[in-house]
C-alpha atoms as a PDB file:
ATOM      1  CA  UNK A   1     -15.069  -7.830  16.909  1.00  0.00           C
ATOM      2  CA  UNK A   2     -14.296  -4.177  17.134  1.00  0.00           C
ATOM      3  CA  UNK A   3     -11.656  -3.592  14.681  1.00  0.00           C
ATOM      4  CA  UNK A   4      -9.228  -0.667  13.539  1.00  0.00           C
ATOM      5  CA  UNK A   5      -8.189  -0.524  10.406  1.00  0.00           C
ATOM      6  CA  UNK A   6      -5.352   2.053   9.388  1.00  0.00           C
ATOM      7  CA  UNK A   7      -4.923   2.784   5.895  1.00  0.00           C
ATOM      8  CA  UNK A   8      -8.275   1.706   5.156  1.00  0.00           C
ATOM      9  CA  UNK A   9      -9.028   4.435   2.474  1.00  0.00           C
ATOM     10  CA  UNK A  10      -6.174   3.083   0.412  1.00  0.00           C
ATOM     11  CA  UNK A  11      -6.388   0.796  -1.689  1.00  0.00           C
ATOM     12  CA  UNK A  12      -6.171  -2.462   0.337  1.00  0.00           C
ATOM     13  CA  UNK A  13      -7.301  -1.479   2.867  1.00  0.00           C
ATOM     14  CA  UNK A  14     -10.442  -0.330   1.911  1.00  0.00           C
ATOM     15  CA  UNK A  15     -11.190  -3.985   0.541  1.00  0.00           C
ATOM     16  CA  UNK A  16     -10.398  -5.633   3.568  1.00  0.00           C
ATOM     17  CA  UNK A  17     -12.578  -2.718   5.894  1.00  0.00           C
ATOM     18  CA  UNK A  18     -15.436  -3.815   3.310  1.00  0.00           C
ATOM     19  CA  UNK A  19     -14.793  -8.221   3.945  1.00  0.00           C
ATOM     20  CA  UNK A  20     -14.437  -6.828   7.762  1.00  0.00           C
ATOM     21  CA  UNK A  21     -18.184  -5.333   7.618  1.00  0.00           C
ATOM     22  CA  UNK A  22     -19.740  -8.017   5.825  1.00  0.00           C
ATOM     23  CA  UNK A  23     -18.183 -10.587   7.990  1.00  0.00           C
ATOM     24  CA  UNK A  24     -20.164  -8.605  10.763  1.00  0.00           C
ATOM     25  CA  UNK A  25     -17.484  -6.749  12.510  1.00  0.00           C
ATOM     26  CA  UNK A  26     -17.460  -3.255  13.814  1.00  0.00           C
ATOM     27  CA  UNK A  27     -14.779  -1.053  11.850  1.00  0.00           C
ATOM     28  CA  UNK A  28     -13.331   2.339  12.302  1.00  0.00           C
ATOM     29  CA  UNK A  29     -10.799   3.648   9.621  1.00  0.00           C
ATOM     30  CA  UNK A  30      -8.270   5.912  10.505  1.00  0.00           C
ATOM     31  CA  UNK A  31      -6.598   7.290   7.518  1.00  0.00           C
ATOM     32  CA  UNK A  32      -4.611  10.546   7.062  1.00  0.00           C
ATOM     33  CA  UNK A  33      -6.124  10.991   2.911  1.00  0.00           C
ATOM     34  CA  UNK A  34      -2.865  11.822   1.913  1.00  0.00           C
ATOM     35  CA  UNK A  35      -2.896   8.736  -0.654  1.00  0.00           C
ATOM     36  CA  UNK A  36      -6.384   7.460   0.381  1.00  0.00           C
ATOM     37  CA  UNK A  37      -9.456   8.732  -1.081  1.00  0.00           C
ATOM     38  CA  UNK A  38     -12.198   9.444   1.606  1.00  0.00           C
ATOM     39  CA  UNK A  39     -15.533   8.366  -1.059  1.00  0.00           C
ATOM     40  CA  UNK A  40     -13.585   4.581  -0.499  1.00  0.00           C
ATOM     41  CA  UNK A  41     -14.160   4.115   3.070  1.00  0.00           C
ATOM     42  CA  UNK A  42     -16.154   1.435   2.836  1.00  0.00           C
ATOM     43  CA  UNK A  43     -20.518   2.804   4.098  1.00  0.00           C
ATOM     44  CA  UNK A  44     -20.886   1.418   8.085  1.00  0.00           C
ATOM     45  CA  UNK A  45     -17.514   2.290   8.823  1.00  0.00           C
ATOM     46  CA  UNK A  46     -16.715   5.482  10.664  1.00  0.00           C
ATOM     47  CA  UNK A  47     -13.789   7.121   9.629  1.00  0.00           C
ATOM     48  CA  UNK A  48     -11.664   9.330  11.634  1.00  0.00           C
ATOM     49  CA  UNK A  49      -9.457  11.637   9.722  1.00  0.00           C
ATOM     50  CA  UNK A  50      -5.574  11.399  10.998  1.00  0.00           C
ATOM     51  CA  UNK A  51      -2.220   9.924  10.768  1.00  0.00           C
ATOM     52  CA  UNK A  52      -0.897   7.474  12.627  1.00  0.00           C
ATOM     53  CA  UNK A  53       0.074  10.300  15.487  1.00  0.00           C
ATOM     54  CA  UNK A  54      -3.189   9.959  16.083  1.00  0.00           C
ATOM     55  CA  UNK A  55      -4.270   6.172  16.781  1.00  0.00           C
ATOM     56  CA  UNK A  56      -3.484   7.207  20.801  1.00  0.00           C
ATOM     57  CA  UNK A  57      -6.522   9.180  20.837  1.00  0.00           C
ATOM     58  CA  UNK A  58      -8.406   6.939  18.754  1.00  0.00           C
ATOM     59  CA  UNK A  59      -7.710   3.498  20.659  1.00  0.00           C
ATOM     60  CA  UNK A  60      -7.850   5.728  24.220  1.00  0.00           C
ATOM     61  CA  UNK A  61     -11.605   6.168  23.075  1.00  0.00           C
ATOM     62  CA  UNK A  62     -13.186   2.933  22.752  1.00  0.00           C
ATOM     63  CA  UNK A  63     -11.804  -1.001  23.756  1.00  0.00           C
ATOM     64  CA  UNK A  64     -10.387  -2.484  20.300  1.00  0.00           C
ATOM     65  CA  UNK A  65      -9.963  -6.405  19.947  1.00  0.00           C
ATOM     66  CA  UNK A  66      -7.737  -5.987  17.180  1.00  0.00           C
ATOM     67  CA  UNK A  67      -6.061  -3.391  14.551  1.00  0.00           C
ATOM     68  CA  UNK A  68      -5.358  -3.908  10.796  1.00  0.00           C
ATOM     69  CA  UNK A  69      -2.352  -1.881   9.742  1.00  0.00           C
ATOM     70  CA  UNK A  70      -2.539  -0.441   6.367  1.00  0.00           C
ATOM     71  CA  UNK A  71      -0.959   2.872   6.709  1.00  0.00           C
ATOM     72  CA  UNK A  72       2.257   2.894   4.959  1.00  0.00           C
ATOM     73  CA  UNK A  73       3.951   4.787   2.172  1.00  0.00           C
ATOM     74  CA  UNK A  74       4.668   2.029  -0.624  1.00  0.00           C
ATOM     75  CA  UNK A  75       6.721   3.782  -3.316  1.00  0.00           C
ATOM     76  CA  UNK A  76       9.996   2.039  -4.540  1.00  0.00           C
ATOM     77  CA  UNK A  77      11.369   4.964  -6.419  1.00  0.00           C
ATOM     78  CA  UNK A  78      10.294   7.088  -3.746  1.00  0.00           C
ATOM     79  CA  UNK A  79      11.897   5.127  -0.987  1.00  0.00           C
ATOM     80  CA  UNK A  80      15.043   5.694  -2.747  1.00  0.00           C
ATOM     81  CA  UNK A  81      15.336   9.521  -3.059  1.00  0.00           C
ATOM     82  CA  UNK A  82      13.492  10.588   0.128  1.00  0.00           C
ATOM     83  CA  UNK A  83      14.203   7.687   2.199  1.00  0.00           C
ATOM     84  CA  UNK A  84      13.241   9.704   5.273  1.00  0.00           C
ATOM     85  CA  UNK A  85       9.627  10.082   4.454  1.00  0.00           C
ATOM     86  CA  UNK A  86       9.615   6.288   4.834  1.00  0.00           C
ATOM     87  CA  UNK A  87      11.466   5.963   8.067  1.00  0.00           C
ATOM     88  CA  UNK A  88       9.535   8.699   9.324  1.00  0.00           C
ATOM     89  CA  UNK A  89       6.272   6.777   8.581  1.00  0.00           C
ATOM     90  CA  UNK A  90       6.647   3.620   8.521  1.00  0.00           C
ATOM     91  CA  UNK A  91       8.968   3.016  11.153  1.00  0.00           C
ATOM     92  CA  UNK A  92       7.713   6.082  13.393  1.00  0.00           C
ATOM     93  CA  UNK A  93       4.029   5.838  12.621  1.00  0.00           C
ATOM     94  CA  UNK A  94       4.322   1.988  13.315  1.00  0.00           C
ATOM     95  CA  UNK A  95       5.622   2.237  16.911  1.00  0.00           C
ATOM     96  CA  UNK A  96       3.494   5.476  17.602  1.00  0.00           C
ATOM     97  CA  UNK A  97       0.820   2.871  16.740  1.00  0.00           C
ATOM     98  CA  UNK A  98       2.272  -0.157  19.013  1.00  0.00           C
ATOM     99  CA  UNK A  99       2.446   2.273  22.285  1.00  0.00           C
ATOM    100  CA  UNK A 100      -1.154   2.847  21.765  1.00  0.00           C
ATOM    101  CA  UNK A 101      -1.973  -0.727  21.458  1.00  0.00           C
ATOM    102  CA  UNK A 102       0.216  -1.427  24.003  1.00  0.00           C
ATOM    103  CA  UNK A 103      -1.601   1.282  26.918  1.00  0.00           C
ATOM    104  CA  UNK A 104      -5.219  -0.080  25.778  1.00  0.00           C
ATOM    105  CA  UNK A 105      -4.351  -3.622  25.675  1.00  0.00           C
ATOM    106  CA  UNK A 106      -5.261  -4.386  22.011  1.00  0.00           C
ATOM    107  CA  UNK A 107      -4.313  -8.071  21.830  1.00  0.00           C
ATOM    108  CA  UNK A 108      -3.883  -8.908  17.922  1.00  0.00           C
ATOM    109  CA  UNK A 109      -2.586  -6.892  15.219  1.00  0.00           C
ATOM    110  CA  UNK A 110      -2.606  -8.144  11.004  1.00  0.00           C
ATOM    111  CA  UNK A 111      -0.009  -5.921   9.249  1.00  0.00           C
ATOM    112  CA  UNK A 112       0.312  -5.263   5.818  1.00  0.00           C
ATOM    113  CA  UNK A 113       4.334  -6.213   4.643  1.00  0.00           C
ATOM    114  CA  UNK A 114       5.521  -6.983   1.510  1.00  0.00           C
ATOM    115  CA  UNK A 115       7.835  -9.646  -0.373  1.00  0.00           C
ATOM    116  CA  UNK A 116      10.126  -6.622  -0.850  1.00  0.00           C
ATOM    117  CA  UNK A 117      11.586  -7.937   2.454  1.00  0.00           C
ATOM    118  CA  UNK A 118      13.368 -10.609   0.457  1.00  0.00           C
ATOM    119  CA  UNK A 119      15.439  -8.250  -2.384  1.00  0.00           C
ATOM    120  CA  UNK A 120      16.683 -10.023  -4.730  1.00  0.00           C
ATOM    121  CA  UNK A 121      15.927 -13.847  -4.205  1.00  0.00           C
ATOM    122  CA  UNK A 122      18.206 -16.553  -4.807  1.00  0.00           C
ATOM    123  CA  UNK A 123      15.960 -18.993  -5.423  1.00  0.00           C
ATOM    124  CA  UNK A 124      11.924 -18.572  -6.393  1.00  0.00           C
ATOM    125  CA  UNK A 125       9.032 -18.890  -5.519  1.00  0.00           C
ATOM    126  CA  UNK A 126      10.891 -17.431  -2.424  1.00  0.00           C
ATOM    127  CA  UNK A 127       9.147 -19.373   0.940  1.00  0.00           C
ATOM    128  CA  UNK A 128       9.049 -17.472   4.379  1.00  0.00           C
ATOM    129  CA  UNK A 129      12.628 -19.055   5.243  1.00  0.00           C
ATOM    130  CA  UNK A 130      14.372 -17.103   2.387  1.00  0.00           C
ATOM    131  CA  UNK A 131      17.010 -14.567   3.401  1.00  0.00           C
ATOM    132  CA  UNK A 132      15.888 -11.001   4.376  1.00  0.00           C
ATOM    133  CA  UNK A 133      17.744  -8.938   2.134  1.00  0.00           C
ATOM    134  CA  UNK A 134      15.943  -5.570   0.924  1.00  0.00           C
ATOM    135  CA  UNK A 135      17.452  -3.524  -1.756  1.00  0.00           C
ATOM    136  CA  UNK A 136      15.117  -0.259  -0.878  1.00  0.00           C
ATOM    137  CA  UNK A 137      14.356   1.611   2.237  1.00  0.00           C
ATOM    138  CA  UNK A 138      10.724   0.791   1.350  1.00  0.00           C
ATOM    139  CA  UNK A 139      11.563  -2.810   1.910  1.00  0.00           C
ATOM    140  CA  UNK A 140      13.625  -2.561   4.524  1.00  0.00           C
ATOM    141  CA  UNK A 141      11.433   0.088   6.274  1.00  0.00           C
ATOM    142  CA  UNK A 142       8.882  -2.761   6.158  1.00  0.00           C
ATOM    143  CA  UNK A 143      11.621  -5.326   7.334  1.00  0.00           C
ATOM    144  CA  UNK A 144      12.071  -3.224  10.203  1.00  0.00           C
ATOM    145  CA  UNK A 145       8.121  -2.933  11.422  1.00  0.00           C
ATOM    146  CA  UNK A 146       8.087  -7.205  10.957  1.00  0.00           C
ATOM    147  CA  UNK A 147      10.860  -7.186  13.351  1.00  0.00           C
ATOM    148  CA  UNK A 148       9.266  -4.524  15.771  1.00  0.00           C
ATOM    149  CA  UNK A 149       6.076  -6.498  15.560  1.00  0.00           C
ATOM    150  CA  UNK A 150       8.386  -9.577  16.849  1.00  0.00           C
ATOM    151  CA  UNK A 151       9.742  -7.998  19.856  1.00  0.00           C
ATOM    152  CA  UNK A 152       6.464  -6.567  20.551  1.00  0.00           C
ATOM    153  CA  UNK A 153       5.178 -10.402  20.692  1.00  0.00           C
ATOM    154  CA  UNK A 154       7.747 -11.491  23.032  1.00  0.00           C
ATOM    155  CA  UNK A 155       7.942  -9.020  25.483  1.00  0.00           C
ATOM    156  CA  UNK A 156       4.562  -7.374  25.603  1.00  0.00           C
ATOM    157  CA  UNK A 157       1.835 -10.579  24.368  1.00  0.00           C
ATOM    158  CA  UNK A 158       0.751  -8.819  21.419  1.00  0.00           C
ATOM    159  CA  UNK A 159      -0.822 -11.742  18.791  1.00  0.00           C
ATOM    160  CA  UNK A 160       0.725 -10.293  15.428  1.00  0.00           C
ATOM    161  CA  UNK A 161       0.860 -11.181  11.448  1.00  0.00           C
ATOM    162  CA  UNK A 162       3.000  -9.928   8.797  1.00  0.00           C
ATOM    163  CA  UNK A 163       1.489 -10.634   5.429  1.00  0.00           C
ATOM    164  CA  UNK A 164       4.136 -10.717   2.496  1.00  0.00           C
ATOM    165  CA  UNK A 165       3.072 -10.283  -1.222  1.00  0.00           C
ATOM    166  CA  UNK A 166       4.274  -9.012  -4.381  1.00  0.00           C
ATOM    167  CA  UNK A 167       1.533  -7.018  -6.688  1.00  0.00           C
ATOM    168  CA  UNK A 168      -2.200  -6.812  -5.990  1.00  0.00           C
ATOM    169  CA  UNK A 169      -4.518  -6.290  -8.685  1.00  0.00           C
ATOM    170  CA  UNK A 170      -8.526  -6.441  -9.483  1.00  0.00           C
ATOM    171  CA  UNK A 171     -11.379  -4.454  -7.884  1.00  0.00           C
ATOM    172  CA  UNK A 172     -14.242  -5.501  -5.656  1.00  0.00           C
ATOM    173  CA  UNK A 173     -17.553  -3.047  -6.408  1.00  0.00           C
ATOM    174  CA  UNK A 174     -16.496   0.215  -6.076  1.00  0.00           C
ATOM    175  CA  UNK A 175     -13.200  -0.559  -4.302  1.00  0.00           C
ATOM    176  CA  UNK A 176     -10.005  -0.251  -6.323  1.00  0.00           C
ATOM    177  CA  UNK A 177      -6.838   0.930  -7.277  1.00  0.00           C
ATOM    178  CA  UNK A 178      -6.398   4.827  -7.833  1.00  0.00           C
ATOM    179  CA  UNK A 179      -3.181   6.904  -7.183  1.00  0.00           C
ATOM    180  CA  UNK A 180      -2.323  10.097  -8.270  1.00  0.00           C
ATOM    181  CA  UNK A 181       0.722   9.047  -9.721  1.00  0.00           C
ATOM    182  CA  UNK A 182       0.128   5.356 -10.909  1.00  0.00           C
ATOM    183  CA  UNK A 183       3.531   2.852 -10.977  1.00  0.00           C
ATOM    184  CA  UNK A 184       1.623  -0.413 -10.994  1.00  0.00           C
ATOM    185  CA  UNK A 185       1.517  -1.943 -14.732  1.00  0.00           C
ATOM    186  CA  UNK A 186      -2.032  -3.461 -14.898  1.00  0.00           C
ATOM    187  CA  UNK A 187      -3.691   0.233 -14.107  1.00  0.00           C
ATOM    188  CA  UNK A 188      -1.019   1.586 -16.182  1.00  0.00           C
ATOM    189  CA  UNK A 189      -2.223  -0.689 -19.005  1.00  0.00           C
ATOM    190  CA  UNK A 190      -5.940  -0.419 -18.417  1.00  0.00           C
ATOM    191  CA  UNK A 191      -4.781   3.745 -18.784  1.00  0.00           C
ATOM    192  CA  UNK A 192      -3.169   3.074 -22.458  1.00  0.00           C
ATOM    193  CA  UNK A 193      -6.967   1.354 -23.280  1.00  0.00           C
ATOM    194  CA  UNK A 194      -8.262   3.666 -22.390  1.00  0.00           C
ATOM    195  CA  UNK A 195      -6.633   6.312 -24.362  1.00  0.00           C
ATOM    196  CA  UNK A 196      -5.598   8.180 -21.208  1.00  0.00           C
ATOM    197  CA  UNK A 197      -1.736   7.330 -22.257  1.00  0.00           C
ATOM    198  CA  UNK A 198      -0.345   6.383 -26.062  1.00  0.00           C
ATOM    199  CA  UNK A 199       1.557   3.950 -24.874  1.00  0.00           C
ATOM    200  CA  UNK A 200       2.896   1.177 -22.275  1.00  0.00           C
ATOM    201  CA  UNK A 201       6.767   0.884 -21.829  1.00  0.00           C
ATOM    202  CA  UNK A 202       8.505  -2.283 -21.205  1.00  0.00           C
ATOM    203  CA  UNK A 203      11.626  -1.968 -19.475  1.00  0.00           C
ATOM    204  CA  UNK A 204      13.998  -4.794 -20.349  1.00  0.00           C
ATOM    205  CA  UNK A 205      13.090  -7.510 -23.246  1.00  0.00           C
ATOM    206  CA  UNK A 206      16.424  -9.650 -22.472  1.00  0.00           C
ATOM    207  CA  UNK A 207      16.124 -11.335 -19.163  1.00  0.00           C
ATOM    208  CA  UNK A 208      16.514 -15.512 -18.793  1.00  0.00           C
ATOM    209  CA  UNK A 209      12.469 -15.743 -18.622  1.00  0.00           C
ATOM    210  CA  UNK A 210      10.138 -17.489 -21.788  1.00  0.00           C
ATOM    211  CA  UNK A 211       9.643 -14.265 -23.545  1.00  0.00           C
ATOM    212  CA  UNK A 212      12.365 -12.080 -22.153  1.00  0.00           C
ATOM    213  CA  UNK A 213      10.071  -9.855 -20.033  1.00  0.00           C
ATOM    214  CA  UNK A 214      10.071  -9.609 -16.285  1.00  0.00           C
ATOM    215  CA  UNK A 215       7.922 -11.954 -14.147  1.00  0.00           C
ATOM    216  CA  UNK A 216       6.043 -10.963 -10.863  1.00  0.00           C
ATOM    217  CA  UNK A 217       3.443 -12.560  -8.393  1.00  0.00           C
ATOM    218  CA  UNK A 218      -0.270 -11.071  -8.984  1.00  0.00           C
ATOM    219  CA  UNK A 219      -2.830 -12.151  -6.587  1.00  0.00           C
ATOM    220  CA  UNK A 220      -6.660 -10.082  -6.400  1.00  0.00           C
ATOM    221  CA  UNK A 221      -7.374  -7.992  -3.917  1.00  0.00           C
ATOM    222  CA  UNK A 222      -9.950  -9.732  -2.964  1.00  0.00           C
ATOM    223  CA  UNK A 223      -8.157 -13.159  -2.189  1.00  0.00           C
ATOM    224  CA  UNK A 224      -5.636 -10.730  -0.042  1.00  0.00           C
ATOM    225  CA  UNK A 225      -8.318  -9.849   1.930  1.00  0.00           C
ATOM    226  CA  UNK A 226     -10.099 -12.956   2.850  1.00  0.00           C
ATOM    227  CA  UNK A 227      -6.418 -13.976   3.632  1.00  0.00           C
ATOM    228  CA  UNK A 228      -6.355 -10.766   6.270  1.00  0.00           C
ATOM    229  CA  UNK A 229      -9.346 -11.911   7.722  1.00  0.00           C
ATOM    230  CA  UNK A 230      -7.972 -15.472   8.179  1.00  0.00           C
ATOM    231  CA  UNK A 231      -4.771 -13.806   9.980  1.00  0.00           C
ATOM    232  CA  UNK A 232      -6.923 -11.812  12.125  1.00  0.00           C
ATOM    233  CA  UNK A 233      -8.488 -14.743  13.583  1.00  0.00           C
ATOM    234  CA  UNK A 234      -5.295 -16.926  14.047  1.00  0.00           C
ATOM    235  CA  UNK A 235      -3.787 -14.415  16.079  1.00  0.00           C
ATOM    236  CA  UNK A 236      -2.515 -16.138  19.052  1.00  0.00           C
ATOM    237  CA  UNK A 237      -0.847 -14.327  22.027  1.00  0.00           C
ATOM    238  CA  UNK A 238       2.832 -13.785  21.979  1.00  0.00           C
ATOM    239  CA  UNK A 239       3.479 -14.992  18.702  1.00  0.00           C
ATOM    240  CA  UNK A 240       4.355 -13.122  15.403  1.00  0.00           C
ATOM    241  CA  UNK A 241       4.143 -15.292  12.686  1.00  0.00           C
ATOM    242  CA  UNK A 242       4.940 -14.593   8.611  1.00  0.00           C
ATOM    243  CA  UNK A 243       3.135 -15.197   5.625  1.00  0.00           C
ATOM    244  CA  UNK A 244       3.576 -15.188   2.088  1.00  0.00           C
ATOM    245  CA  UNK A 245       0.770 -14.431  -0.097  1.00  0.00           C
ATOM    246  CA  UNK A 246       0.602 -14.866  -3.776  1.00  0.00           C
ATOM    247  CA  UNK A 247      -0.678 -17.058  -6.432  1.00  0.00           C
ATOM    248  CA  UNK A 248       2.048 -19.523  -6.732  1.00  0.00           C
ATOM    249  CA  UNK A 249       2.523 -18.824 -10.277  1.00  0.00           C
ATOM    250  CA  UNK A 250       3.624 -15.788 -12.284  1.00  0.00           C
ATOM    251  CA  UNK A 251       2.813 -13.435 -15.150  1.00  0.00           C
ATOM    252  CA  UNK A 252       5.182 -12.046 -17.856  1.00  0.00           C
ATOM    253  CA  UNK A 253       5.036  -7.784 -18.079  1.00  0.00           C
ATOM    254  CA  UNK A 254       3.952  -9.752 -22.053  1.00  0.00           C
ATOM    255  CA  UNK A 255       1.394 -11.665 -20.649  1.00  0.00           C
ATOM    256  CA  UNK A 256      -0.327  -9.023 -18.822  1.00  0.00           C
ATOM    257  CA  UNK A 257      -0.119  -6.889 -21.634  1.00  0.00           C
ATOM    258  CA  UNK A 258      -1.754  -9.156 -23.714  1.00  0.00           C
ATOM    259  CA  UNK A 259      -4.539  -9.654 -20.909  1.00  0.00           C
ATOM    260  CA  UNK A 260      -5.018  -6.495 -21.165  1.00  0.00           C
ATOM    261  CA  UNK A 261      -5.642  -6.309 -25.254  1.00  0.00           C
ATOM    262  CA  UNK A 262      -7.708  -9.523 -24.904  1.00  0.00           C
ATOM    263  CA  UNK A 263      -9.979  -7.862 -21.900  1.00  0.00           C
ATOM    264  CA  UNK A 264     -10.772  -4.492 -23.179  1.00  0.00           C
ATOM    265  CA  UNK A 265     -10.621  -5.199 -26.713  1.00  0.00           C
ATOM    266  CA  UNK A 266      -8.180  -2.533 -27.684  1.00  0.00           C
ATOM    267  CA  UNK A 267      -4.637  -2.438 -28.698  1.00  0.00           C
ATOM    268  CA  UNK A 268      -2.272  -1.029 -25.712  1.00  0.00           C
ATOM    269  CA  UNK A 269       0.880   0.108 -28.057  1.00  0.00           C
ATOM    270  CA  UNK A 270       4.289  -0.956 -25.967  1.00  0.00           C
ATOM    271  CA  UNK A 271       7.725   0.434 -26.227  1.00  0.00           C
ATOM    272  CA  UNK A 272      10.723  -0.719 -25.825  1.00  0.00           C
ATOM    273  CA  UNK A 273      13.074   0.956 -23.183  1.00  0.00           C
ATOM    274  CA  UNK A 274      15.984  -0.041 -21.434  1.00  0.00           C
ATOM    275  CA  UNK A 275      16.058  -2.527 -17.692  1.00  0.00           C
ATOM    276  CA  UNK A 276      15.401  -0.882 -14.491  1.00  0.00           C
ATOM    277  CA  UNK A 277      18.168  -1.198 -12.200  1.00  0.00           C
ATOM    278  CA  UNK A 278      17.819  -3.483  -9.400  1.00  0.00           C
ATOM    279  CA  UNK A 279      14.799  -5.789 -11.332  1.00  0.00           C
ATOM    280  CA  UNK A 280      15.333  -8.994 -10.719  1.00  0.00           C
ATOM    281  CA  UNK A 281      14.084 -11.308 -13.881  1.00  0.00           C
ATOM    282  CA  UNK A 282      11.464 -13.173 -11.557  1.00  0.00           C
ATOM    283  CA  UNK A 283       9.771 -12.626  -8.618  1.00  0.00           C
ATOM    284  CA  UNK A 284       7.024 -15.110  -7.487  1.00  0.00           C
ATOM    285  CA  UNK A 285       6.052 -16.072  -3.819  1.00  0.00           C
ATOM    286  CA  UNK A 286       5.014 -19.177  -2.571  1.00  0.00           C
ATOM    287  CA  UNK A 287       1.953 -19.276  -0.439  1.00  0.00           C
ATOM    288  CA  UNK A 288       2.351 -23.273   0.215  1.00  0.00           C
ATOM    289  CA  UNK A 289       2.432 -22.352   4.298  1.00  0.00           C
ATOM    290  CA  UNK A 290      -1.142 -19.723   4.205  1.00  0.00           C
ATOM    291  CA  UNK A 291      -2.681 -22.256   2.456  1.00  0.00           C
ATOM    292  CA  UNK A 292      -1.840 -25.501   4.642  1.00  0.00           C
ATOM    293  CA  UNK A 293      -2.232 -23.500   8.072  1.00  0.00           C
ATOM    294  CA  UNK A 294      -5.411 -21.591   7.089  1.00  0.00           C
ATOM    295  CA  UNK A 295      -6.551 -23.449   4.174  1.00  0.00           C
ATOM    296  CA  UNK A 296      -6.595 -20.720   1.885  1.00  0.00           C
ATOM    297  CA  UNK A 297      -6.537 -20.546  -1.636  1.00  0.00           C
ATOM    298  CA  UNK A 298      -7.438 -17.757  -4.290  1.00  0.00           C
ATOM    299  CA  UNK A 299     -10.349 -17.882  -6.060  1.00  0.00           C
ATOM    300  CA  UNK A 300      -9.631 -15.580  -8.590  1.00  0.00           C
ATOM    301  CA  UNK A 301      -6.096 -16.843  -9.408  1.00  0.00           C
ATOM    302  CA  UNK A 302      -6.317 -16.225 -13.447  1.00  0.00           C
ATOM    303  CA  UNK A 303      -4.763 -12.882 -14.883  1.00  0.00           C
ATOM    304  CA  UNK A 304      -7.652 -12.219 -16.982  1.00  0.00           C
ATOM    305  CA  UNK A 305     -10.126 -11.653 -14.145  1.00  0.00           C
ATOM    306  CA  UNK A 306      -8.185  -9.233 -12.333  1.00  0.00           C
ATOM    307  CA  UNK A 307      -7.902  -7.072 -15.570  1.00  0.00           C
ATOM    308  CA  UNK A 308     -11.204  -7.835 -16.348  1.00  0.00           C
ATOM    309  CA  UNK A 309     -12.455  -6.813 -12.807  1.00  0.00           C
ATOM    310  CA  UNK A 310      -9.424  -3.579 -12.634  1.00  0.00           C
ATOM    311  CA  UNK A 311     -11.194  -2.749 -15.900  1.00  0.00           C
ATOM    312  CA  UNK A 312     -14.889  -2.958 -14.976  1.00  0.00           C
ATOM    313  CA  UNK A 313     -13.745  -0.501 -12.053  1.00  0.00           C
ATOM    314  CA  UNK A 314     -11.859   1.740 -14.206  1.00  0.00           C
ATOM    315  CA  UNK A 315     -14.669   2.290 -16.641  1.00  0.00           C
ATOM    316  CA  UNK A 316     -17.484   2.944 -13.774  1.00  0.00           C
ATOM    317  CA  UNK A 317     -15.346   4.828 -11.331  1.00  0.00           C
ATOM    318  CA  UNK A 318     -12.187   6.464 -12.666  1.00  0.00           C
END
């Protein structure tokens, strides 16, 4: 297929345009750089340099069977005190990019959402029927695109996915994670190891889980994208369906920390500092409906080798 694939010198996205090329497919990246990195564009893809004002021209140009959408700002904290950047881009880019899909008849669409959709969770791992309840405009900008992408089903035919998951971790070759100002914890981690940072703090060492630090959903980047390349092909006309993605199971902020020490052999100091508002004690999706419709499963499901393989990347690359 001849595929677009916004956002695809991110992060993410540049593993999946890489899984999208191997697989045999045709791939074009349009990404705008400003979080991207242009060196991560995956080699055999051609990359056109733009936001997401600019997918008309880019779709007018050539016939498309399908678009990846990548292109999002993804910053909690962020969301919170400039919330318009995020309606602006999210929301805006999004349907700038569903008019041109709609005037060249691009028929399936695999978007990139997140479990942020569900806020605070009243009961875990949190299934696709949970309540919708976002407690950031980065969640709820995201909310918002899965409902666009609904209507767009319905009315107009389009064959669309919205992909939910918590964190992403790991590193395929030379594909992997890299910000300019890094939030995540494992790359945070892998920075104290590497003596880039003295130390790792823990916010909150009191809440109702085994060892009193938070617990999230960690799946490898590279089981997300074999999952992206499932949705792609399940894409059926007029439907918009929603998936969770994750690895069923979750990891203490202690247990990646100690993942970490165990990986790279070196001490990552911690410090104490006081909860977060708004983080919930545990966070863990449930991926029972990917793996019965598409029979997915991920292959790297252990902490250890997405640190091991985040760690590999940050010593060759970073």
């Amino acid at each position: 297929m001849r595929l677009l694939v916004t956002g695809g010198a991110g992060y993410i996205g540049s593993v999946v345009a890489l899984h999208l090329l191997r697989a045999g497919h045709e791939v074009t990246v349009l990404d705008d750089l400003s979080t991207g990195h242009a060196d991560a564009v995956p080699d055999g893809a051609e990359f056109v340099e733009g936001g997401l004002d600019a997918a008309g021209a880019v779709v007018g140009r050539t016939t498309f069977d399908g678009v990846l959408h990548f292109a999002a700002k993804s910053v909690v904290g962020e969301s919170v005190e400039h919330p318009e950047r995020y309606w602006h881009n999210n929301v805006g880019g999004t349907m700038a990019l569903l008019d041109a899909l709609r005037t060249a008849g691009v028929p399936r669409l695999v978007f990139s959402s997140t479990a942020a959709t569900y806020g605070q969770p009243e009961e875990v791992p949190i299934t696709e029927t949970a309540a919708t309840r976002p407690t950031n405009p980065y969640g709820a900008s995201k909310l918002t695109v899965d409902l666009m992408l609904a209507s767009e089903a319905a009315a107009h035919g389009l064959g669309a996915m919205s992909l939910r998951y918590f964190n992403v971790a790991g590193a395929v070759d030379r594909y992997g994670e890299r910000h300019a100002t890094e939030t995540h914890l494992i790359p945070i981690a892998l920075q104290v190891a590497a003596g880039r940072r003295d130390s790792l703090a823990v916010y909150g060492e009191d809440y109702p889980t085994p060892d009193g630090t938070c617990v999230r959903d960690y799946i490898h980047v590279d089981d997300l994208a074999r999952a992206h390349l499932a949705a792609l092909d399940a894409a059926a006309p007029g439907e918009h369906r929603v998936y969770n993605l994750g690895n069923g199971a979750g990891f203490s902020v202690r247990q990646v920390v100690e993942a970490v020490r165990e990986v790279t052999g070196q001490p990552v100091p911690t410090s104490s500092a006081p909860r977060r508002a708004g983080d919930p004690a545990t966070l863990v999706a449930s991926s029972a409906k990917i793996r019965e419709d598409f029979d997915w499963v991920p292959v790297h499901p252990a902490i250890e080798d997405m640190v091991s393989d985040a760690w590999r990347f940050t010593q060759e690359y970073l």
